[in-house]
C-alpha atoms as a PDB file:
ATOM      1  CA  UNK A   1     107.821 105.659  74.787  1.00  0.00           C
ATOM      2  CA  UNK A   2     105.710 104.920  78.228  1.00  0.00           C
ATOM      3  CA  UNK A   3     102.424 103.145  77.884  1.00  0.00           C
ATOM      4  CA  UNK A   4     100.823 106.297  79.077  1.00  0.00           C
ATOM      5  CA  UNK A   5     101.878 108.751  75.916  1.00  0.00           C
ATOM      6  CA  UNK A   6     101.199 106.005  73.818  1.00  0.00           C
ATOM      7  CA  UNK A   7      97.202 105.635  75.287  1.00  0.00           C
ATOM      8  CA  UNK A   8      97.455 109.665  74.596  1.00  0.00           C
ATOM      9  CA  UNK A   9      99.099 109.513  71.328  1.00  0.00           C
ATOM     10  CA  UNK A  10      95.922 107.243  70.228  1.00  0.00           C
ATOM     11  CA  UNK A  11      93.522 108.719  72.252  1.00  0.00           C
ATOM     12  CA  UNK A  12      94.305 112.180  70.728  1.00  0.00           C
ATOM     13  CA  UNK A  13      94.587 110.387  66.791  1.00  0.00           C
ATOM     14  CA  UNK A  14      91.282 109.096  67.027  1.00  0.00           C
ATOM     15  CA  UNK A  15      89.528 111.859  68.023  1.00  0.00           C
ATOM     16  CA  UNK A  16      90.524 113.378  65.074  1.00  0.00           C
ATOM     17  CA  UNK A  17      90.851 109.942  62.398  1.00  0.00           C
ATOM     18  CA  UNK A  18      88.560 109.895  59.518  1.00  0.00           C
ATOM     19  CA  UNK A  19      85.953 107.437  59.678  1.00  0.00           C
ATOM     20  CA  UNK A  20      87.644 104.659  57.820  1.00  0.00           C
ATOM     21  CA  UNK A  21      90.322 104.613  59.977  1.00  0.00           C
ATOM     22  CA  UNK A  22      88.567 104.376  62.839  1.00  0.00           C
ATOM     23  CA  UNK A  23      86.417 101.645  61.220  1.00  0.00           C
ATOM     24  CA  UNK A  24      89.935 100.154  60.708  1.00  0.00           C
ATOM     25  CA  UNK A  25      91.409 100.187  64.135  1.00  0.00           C
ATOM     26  CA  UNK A  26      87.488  99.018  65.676  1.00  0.00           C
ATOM     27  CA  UNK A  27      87.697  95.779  63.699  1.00  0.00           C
ATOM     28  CA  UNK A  28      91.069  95.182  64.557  1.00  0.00           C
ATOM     29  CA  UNK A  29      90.237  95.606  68.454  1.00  0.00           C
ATOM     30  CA  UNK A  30      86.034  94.722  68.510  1.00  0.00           C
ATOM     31  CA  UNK A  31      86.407  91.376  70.604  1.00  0.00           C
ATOM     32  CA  UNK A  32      88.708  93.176  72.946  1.00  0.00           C
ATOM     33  CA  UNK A  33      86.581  96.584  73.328  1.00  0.00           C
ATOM     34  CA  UNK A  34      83.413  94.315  73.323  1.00  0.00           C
ATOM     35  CA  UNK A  35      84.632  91.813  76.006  1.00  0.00           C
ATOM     36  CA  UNK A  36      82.745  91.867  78.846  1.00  0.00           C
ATOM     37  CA  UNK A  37      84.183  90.444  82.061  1.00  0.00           C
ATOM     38  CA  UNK A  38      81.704  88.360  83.634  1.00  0.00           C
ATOM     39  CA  UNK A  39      82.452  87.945  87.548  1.00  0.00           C
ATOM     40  CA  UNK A  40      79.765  85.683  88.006  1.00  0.00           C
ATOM     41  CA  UNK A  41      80.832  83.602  85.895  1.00  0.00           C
ATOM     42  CA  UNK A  42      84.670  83.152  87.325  1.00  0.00           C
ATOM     43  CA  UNK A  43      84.294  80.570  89.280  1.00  0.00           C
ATOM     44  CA  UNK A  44      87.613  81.444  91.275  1.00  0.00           C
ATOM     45  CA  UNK A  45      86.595  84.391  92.437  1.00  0.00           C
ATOM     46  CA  UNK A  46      83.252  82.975  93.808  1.00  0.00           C
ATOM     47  CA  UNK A  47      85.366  80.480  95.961  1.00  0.00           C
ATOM     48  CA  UNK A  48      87.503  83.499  96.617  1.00  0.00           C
ATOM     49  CA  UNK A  49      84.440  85.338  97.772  1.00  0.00           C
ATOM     50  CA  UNK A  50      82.574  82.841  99.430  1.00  0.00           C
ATOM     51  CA  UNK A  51      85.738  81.817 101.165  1.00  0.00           C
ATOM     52  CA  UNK A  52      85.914  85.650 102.746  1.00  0.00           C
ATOM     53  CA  UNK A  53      82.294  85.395 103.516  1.00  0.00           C
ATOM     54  CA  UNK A  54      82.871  82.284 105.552  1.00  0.00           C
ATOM     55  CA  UNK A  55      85.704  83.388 107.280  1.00  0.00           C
ATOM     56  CA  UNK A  56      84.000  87.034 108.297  1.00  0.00           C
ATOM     57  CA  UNK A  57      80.741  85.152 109.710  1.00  0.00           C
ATOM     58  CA  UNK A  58      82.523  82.816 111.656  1.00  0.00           C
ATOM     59  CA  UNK A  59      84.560  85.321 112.991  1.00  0.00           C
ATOM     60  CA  UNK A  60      88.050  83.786 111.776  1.00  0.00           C
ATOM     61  CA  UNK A  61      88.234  87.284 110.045  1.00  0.00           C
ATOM     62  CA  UNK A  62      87.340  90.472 112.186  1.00  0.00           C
ATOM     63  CA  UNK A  63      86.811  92.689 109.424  1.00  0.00           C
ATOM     64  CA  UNK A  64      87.082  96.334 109.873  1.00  0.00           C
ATOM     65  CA  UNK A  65      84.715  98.815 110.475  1.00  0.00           C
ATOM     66  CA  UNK A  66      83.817 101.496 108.224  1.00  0.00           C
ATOM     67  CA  UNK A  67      85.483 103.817 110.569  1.00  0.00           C
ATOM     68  CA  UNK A  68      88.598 102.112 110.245  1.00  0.00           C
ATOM     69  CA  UNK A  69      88.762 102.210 107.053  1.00  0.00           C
ATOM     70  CA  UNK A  70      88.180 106.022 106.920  1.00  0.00           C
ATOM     71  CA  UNK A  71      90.990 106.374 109.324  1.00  0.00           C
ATOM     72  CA  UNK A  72      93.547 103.934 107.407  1.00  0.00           C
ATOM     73  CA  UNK A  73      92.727 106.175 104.023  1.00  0.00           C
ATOM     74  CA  UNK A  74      93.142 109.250 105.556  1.00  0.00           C
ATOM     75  CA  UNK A  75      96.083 108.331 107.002  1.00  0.00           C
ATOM     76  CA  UNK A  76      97.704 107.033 103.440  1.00  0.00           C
ATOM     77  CA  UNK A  77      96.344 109.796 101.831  1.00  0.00           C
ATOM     78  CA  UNK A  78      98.502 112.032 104.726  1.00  0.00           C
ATOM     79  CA  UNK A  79     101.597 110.601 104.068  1.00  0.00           C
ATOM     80  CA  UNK A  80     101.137 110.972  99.901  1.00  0.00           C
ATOM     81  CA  UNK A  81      99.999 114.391 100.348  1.00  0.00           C
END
């Protein structure tokens, strides 16, 4: 069975789970569900990011416009369409 009918599959059972169950299944998964991803805090992606900053203000990195990115969407969205 695909990930996806098996996200359905539990979506769809706890809709409809009596309360204990879901009680159940919460404590089982209550760090995950309460995790909280903290980008701030990840100090690779603030190198990442201040390493993109850089390179856009010194012009090492042109950018795009927000034009171009319009046009570049678009144009995917074209060929899925």
């Amino acid at each position: 069975m695909e990930t996806t009918a098996k996200r359905q599959k539990l979506h769809d059972y706890i809709e409809v789970a009596e309360d204990d169950k879901v009680d159940a299944l919460y404590t089982i998964l209550k760090e995950e569900v309460e995790e909280r991803y903290e980008w701030w805090n990840d100090e690779e992606l603030i190198v990442e990011l201040e390493r993109r900053s850089n390179d856009l203000k010194s012009g090492k990195d042109p950018g795009v416009t927000l034009e171009e990115s319009r046009e570049r969407l678009t144009a995917l969205f074209r060929k899925d369409g």
